[in-house]
C-alpha atoms as a PDB file:
ATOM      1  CA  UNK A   1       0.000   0.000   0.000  1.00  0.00           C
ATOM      2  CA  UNK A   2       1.353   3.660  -1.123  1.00  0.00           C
ATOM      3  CA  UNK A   3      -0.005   6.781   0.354  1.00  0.00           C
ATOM      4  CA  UNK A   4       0.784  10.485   0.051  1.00  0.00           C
ATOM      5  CA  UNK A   5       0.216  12.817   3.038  1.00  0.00           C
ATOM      6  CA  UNK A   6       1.372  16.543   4.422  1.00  0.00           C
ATOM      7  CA  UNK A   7       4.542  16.850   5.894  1.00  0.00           C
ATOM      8  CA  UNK A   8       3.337  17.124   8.636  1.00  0.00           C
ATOM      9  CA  UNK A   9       1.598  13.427   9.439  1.00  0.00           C
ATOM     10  CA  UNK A  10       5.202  12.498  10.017  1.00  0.00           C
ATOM     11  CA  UNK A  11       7.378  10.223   7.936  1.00  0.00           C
ATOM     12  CA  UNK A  12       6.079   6.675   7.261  1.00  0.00           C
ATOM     13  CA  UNK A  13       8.069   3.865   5.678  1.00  0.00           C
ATOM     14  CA  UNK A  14       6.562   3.730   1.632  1.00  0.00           C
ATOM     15  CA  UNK A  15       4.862   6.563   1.246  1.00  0.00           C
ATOM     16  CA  UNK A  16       5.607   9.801  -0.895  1.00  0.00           C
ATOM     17  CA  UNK A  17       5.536  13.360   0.424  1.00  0.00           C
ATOM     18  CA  UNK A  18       3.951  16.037  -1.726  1.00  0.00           C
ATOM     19  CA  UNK A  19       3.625  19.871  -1.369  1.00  0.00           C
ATOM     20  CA  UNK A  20       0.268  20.907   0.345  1.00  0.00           C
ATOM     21  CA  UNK A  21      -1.475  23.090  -1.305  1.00  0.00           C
ATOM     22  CA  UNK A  22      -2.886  26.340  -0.655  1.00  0.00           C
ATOM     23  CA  UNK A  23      -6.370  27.151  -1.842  1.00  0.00           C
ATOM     24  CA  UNK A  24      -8.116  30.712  -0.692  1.00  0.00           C
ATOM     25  CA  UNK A  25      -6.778  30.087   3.221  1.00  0.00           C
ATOM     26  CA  UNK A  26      -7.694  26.430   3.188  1.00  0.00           C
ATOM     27  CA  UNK A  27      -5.247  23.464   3.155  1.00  0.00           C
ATOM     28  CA  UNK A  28      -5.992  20.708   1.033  1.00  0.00           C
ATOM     29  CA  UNK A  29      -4.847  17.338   2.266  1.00  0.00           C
ATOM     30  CA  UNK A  30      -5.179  14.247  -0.273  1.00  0.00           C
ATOM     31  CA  UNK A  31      -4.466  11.057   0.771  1.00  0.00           C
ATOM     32  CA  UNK A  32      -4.147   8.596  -2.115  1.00  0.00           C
ATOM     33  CA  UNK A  33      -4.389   5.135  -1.352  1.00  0.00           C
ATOM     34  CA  UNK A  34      -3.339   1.914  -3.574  1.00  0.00           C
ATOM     35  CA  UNK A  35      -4.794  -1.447  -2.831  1.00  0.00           C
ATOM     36  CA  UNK A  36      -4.370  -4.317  -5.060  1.00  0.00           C
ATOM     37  CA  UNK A  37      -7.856  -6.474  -5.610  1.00  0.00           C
ATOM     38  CA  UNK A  38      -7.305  -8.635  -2.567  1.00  0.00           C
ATOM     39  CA  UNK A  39      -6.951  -6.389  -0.019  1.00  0.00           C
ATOM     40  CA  UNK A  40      -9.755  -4.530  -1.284  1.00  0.00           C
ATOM     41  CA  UNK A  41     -13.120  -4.876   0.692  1.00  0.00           C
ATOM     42  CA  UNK A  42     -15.651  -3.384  -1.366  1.00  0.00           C
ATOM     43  CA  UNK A  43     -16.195  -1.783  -4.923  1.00  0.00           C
ATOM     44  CA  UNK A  44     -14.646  -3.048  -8.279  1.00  0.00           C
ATOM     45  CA  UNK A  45     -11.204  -3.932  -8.497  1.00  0.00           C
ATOM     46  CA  UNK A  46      -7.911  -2.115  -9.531  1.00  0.00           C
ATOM     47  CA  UNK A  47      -9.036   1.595  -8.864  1.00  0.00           C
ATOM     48  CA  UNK A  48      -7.936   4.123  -6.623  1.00  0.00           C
ATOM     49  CA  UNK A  49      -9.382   5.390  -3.743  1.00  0.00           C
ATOM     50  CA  UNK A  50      -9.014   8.929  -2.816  1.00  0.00           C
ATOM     51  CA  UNK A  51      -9.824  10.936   0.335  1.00  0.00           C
ATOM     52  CA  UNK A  52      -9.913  14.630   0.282  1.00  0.00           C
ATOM     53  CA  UNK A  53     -10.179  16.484   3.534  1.00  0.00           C
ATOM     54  CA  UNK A  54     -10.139  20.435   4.017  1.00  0.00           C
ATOM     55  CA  UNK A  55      -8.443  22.285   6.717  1.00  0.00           C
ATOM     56  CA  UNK A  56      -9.306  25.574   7.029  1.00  0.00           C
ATOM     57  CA  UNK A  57      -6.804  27.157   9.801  1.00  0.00           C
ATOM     58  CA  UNK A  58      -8.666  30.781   9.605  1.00  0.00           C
ATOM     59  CA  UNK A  59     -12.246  29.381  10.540  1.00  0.00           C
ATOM     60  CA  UNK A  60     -14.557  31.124  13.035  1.00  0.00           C
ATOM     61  CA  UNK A  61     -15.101  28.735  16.428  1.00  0.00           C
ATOM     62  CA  UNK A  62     -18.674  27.404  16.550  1.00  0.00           C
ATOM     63  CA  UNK A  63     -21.269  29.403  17.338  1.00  0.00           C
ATOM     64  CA  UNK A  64     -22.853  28.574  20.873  1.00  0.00           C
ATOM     65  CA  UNK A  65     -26.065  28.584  21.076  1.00  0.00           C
ATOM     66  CA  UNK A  66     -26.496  30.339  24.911  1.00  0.00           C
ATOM     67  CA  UNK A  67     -23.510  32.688  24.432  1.00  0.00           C
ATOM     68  CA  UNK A  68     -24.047  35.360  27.495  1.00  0.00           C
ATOM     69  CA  UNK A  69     -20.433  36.824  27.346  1.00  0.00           C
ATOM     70  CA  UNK A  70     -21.848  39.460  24.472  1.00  0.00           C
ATOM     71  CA  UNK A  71     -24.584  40.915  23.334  1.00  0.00           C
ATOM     72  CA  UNK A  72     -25.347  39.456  20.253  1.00  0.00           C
ATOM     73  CA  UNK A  73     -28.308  43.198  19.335  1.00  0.00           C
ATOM     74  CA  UNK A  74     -26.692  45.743  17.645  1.00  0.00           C
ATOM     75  CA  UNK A  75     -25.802  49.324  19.694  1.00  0.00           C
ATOM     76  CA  UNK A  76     -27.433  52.414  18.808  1.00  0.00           C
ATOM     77  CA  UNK A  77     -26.338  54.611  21.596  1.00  0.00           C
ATOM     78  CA  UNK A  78     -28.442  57.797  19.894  1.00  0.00           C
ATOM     79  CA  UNK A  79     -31.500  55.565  20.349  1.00  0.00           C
ATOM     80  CA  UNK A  80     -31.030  53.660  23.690  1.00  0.00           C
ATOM     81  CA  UNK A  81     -30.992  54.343  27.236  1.00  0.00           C
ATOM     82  CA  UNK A  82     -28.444  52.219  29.149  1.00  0.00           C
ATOM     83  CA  UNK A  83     -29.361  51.746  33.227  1.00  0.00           C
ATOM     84  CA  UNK A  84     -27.701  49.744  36.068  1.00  0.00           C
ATOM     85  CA  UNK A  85     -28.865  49.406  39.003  1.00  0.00           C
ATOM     86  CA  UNK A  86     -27.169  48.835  42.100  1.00  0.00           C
ATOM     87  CA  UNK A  87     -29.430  47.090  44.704  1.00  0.00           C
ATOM     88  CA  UNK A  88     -28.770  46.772  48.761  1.00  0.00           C
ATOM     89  CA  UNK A  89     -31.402  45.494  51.078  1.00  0.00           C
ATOM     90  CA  UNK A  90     -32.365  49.323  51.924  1.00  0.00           C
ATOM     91  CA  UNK A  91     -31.890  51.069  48.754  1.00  0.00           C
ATOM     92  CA  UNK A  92     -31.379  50.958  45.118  1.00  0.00           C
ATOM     93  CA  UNK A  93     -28.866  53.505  43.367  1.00  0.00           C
ATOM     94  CA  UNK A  94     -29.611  54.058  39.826  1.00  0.00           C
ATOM     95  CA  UNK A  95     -27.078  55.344  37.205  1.00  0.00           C
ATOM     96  CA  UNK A  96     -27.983  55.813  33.298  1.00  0.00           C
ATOM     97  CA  UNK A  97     -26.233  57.074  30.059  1.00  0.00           C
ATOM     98  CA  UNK A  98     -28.883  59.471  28.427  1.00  0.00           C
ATOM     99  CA  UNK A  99     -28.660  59.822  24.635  1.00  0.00           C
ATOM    100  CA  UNK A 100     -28.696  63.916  23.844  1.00  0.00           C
ATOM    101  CA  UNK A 101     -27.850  64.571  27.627  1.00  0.00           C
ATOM    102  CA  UNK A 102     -24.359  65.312  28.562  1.00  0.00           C
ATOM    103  CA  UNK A 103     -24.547  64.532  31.948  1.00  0.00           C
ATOM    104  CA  UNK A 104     -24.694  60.951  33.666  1.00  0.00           C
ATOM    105  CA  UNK A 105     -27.766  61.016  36.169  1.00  0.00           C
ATOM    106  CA  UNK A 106     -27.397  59.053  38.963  1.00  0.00           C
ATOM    107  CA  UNK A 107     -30.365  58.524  41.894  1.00  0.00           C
ATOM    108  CA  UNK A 108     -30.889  57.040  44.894  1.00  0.00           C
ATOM    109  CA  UNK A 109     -34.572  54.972  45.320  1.00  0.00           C
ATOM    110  CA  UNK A 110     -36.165  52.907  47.946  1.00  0.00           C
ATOM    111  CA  UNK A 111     -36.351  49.412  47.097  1.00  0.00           C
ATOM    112  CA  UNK A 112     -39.565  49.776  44.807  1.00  0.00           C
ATOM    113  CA  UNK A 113     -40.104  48.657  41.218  1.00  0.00           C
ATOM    114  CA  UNK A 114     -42.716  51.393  40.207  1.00  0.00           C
ATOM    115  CA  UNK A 115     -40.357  54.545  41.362  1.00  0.00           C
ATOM    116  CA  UNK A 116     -37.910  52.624  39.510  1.00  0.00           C
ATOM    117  CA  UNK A 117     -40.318  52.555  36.373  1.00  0.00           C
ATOM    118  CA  UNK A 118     -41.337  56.410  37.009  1.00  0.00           C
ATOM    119  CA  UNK A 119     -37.626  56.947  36.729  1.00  0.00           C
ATOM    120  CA  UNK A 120     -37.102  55.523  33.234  1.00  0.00           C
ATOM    121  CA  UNK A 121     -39.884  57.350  32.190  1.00  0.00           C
ATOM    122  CA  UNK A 122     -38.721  60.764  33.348  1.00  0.00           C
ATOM    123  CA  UNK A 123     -35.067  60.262  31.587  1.00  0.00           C
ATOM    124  CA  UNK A 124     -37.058  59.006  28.364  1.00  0.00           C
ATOM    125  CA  UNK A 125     -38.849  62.242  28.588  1.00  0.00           C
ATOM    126  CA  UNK A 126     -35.762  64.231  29.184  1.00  0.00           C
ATOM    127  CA  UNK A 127     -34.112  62.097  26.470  1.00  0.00           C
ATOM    128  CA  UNK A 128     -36.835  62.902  24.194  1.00  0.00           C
ATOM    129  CA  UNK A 129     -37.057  66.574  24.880  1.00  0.00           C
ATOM    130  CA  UNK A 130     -33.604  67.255  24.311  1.00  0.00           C
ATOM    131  CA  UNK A 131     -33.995  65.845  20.337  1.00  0.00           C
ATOM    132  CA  UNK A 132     -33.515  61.863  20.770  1.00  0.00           C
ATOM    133  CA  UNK A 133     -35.703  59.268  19.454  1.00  0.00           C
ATOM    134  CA  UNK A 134     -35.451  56.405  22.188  1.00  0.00           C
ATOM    135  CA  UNK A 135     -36.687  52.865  20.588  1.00  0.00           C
ATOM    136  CA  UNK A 136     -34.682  50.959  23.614  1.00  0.00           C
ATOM    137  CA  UNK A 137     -34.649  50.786  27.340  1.00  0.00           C
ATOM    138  CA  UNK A 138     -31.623  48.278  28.484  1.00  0.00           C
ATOM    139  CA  UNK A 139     -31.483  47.777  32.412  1.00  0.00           C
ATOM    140  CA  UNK A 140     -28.789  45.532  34.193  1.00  0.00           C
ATOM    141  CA  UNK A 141     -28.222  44.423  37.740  1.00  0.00           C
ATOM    142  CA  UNK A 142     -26.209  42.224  39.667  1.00  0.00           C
ATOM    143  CA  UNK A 143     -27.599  38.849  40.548  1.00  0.00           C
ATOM    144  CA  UNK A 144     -28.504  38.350  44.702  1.00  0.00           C
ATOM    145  CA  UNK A 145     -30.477  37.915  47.408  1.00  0.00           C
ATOM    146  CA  UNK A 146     -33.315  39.565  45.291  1.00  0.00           C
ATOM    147  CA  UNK A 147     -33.286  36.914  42.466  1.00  0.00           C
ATOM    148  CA  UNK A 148     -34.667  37.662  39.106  1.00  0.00           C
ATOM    149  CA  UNK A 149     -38.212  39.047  39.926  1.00  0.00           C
ATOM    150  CA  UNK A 150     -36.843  42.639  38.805  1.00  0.00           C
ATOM    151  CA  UNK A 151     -35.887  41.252  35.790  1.00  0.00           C
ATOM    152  CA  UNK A 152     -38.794  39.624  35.171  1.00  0.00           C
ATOM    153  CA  UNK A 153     -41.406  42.598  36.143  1.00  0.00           C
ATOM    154  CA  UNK A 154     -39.319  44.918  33.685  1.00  0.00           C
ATOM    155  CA  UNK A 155     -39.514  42.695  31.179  1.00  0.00           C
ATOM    156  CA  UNK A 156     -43.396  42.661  31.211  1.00  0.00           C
ATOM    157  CA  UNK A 157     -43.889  46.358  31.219  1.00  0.00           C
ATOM    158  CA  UNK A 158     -41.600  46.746  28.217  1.00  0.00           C
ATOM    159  CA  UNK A 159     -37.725  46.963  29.517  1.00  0.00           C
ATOM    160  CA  UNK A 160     -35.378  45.620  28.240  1.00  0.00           C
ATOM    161  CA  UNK A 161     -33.541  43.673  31.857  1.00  0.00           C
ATOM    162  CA  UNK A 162     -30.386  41.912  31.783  1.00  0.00           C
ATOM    163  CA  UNK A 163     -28.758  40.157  35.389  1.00  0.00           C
ATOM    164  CA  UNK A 164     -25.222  40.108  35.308  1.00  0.00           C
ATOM    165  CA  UNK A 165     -22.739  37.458  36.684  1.00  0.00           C
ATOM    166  CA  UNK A 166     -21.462  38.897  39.829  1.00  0.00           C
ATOM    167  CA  UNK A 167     -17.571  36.934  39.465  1.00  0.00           C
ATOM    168  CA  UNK A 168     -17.672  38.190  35.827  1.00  0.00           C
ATOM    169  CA  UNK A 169     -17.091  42.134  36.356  1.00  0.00           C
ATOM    170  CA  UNK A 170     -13.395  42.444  36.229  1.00  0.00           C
ATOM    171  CA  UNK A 171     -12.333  44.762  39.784  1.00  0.00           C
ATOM    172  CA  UNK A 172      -9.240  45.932  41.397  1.00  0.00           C
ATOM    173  CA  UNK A 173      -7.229  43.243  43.324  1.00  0.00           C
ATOM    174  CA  UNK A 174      -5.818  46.126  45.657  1.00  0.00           C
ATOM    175  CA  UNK A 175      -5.738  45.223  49.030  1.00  0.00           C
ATOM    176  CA  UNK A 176      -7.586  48.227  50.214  1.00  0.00           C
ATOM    177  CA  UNK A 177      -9.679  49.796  47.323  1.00  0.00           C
ATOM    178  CA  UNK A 178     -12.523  51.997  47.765  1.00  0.00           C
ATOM    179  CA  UNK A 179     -15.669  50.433  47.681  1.00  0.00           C
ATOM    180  CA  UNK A 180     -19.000  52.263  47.572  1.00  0.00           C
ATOM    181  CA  UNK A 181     -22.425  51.784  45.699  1.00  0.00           C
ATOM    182  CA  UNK A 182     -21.039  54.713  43.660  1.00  0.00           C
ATOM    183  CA  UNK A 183     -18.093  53.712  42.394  1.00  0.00           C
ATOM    184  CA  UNK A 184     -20.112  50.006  41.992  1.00  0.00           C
ATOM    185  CA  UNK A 185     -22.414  51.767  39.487  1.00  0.00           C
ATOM    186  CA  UNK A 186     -19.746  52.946  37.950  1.00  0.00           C
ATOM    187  CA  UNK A 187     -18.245  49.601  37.140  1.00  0.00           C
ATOM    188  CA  UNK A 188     -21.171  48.448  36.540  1.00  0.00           C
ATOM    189  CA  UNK A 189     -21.849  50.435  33.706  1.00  0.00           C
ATOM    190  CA  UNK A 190     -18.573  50.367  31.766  1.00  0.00           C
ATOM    191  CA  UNK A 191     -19.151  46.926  31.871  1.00  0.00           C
ATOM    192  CA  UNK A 192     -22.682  46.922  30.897  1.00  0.00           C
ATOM    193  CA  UNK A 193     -21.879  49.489  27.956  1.00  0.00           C
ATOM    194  CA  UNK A 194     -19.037  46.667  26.284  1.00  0.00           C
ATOM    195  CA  UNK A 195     -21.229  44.116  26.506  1.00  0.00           C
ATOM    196  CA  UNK A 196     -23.692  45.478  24.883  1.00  0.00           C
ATOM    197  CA  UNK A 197     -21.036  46.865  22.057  1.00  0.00           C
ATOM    198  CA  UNK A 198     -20.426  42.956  21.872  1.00  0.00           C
ATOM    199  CA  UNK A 199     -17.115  42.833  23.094  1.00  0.00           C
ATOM    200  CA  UNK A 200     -16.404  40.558  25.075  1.00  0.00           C
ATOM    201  CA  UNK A 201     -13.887  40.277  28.500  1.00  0.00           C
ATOM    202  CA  UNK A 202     -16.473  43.006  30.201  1.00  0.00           C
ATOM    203  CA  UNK A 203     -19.139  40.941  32.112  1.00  0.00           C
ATOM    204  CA  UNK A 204     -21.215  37.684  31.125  1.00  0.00           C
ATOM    205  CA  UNK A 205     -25.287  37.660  32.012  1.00  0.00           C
ATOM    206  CA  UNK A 206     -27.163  34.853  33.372  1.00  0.00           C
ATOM    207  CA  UNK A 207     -30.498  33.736  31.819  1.00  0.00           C
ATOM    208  CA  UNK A 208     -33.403  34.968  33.936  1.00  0.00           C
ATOM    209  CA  UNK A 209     -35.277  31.956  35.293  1.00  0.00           C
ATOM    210  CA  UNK A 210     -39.239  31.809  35.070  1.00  0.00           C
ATOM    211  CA  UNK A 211     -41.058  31.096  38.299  1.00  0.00           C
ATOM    212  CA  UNK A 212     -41.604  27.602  37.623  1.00  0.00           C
ATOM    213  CA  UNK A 213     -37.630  26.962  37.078  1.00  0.00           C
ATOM    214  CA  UNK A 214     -36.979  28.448  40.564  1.00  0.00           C
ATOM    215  CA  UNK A 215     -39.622  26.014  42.214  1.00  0.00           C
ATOM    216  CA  UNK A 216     -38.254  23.285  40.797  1.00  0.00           C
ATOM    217  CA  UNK A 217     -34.705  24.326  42.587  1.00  0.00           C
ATOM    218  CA  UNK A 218     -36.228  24.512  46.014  1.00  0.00           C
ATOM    219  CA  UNK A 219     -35.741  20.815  46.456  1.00  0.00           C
ATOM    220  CA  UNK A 220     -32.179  20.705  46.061  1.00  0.00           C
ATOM    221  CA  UNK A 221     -31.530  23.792  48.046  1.00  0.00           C
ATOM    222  CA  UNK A 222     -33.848  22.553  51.129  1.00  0.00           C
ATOM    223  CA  UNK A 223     -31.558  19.842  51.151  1.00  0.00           C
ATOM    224  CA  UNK A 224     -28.539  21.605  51.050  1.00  0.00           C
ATOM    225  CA  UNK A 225     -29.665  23.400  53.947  1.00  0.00           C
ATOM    226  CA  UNK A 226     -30.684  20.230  55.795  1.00  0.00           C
ATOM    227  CA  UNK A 227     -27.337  18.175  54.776  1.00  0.00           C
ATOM    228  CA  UNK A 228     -25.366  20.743  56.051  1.00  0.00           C
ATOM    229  CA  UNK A 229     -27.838  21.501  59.225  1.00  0.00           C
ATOM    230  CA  UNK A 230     -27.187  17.580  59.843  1.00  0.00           C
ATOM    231  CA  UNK A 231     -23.209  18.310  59.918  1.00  0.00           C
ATOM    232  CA  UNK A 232     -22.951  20.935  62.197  1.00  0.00           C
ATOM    233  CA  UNK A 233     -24.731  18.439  64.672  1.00  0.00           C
ATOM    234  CA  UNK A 234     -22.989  15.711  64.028  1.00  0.00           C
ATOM    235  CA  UNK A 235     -19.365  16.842  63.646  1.00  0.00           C
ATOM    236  CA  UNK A 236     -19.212  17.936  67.329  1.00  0.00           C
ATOM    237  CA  UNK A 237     -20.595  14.666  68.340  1.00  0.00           C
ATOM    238  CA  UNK A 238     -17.136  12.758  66.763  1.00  0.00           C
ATOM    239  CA  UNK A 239     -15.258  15.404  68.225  1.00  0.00           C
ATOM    240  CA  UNK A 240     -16.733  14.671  71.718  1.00  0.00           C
ATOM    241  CA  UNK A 241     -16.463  10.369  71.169  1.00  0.00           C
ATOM    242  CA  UNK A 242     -12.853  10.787  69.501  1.00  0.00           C
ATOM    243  CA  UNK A 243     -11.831  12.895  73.019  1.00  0.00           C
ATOM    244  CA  UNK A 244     -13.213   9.581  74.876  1.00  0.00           C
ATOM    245  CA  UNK A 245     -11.502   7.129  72.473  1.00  0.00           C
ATOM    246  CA  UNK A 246     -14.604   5.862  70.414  1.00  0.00           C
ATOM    247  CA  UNK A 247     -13.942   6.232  66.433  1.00  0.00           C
ATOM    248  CA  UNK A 248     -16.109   4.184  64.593  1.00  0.00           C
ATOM    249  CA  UNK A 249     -19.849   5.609  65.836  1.00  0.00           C
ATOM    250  CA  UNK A 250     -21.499   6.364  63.494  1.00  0.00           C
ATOM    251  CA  UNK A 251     -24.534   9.057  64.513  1.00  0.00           C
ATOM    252  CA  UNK A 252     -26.137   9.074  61.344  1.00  0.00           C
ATOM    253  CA  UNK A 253     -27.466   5.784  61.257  1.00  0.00           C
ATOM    254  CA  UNK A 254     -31.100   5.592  62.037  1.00  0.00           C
ATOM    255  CA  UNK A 255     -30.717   3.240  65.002  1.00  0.00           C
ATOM    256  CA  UNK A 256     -27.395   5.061  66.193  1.00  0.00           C
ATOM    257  CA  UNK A 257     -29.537   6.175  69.367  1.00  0.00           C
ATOM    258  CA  UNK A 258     -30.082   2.609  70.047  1.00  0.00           C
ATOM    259  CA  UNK A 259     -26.884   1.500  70.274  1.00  0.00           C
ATOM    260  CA  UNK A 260     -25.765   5.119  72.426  1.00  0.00           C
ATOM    261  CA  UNK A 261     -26.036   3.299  75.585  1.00  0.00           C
ATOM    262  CA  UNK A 262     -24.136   0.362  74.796  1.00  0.00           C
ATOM    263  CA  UNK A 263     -21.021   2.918  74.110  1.00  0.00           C
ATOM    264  CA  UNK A 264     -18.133   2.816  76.593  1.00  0.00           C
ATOM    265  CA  UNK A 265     -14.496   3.946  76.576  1.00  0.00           C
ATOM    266  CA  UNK A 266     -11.673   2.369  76.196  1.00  0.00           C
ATOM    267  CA  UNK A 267     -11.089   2.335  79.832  1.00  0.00           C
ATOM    268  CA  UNK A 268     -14.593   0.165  79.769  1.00  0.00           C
ATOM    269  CA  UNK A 269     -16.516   3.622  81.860  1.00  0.00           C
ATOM    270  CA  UNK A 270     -19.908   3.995  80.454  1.00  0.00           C
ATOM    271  CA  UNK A 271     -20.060   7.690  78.983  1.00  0.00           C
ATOM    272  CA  UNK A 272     -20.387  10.925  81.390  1.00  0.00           C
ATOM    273  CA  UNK A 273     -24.225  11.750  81.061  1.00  0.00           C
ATOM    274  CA  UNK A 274     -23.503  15.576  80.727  1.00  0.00           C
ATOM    275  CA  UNK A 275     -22.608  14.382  77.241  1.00  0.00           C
ATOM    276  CA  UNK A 276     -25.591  12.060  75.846  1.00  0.00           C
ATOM    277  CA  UNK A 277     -26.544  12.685  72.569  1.00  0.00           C
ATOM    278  CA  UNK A 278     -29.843  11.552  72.408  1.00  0.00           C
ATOM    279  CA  UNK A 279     -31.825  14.640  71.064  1.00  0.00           C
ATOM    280  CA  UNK A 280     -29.236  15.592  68.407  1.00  0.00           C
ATOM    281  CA  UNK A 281     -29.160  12.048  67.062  1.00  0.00           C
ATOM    282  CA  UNK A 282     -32.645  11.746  66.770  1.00  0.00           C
ATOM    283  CA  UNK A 283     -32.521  14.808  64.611  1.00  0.00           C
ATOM    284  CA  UNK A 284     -29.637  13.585  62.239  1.00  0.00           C
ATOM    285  CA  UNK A 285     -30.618   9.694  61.507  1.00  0.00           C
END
């Protein structure tokens, strides 16, 4: 059997090296393979066989399908009003960039959607007044404690609401850097303005969940809670047993208060009764 292949498929005894070629960016590797009748397995005998296969080093990386790290709308900064929000558990700072208005407006609210709302309306007005045609509202926020209800309510009455990934905003690594709901806004909104100029590197969003999605997690995280309720009760109790020289209780297991009274130390002294267990092991089998 004689085959030709690329230099670069390293060197094989009997075959023939030829020059790849170069075809608009693409390289063209032809593998030509010569088999006599027996050792062919299927089609006539005595011809060729020939396998073609096209590199092409300059090609774009697949698409993904849920690709958050950009926006994938085109920007039309004359036409859109860009918000971020910075929420706390007593107040909400709002900071926009206004098309036709020179100045970046920046307001403190109490937690509530509707003044929020009445806001974008007033710097739509202003936006409007001072020549602009807005067509687009884009909000972001941080994702927290508040979820993606925000995002959601927004979204009904016509807003455009993204949530950002809180590890994905790039900050200082200073050891002490100043750190206000100010300044936050700040970097929120350089990164909110790159991603939606679709560059990437700024900030990535997270897809905002519907209410059924978020039910169906409450399983999971009840039992996280509960698993890790059950080891802070149960990792004292080996702490206490290994201090008395008993290592292989086991306080999980459903009859583990059962077999508490059998327990002894090494020393053969039942166990001081200052330390029983029984109420905490009930709890964790």
């Amino acid at each position: 059997m004689i085959g030709e292949c690329s230099p670069g498929m390293g060197f094989i005894p009997g075959e023939r090296y030829r020059r790849d070629n170069q075809i608009r960016g693409a390289r063209v590797l032809e593998v030509r393979i010569h088999l006599s009748p027996a050792e062919r397995c299927y089609g006539a005998g005595g011809e060729d066989g020939n396998f073609v296969a096209y590199i092409n080093r300059w090609s774009a990386a697949m698409p993904q399908p849920n690709d958050f790290s950009r926006s994938l709308v085109a920007l039309d900064q004359d036409s859109t009003i860009i918000v971020v929000v910075e929420m706390s558990q007593s107040s909400w700072l709002v900071g926009g960039v206004l098309p036709g208005i020179e100045r970046q407006p920046r307001k403190k609210l109490e937690p509530s959607p509707e003044r929020l709302l009445a806001l974008l309306h007033r710097w739509r007005d202003e936006s409007v007044r001072a020549g602009r045609t807005i067509t687009r509202i884009a909000v972001a926020f941080e994702a927290g404690r508040d979820g993606f209800w925000l995002a959601r309510w927004l979204e009904a009455r016509g807003v455009e609401a993204h949530v950002i990934h809180p590890s994905s905003v790039a900050v200082s690594r200073e050891h002490r850097r100043a750190k206000t709901d100010r300044l936050d806004t700040e970097l929120l909104k350089r990164g909110f303005l790159g991603w939606l100029r679709g560059e990437r590197g700024h900030c990535s969003m997270v897809r905002v969940s519907t209410i059924a999605e978020e039910d169906a997690k409450r399983p999971n995280r009840e039992r996280e809670c509960l698993v890790k309720e059950r080891t802070r009760l149960v990792n004292p109790m080996k702490a206490t047993l290994a201090r008395l020289g008993i290592r292989h209780f086991r306080p999980t297991l459903r009859n583990a208060a059962e077999h508490l009274a059998t327990l002894s130390t090494p020393e053969g002294s039942p166990l001081p009764l200052r330390w029983g267990f029984g109420s905490e092991i009930s709890l964790c089998a």
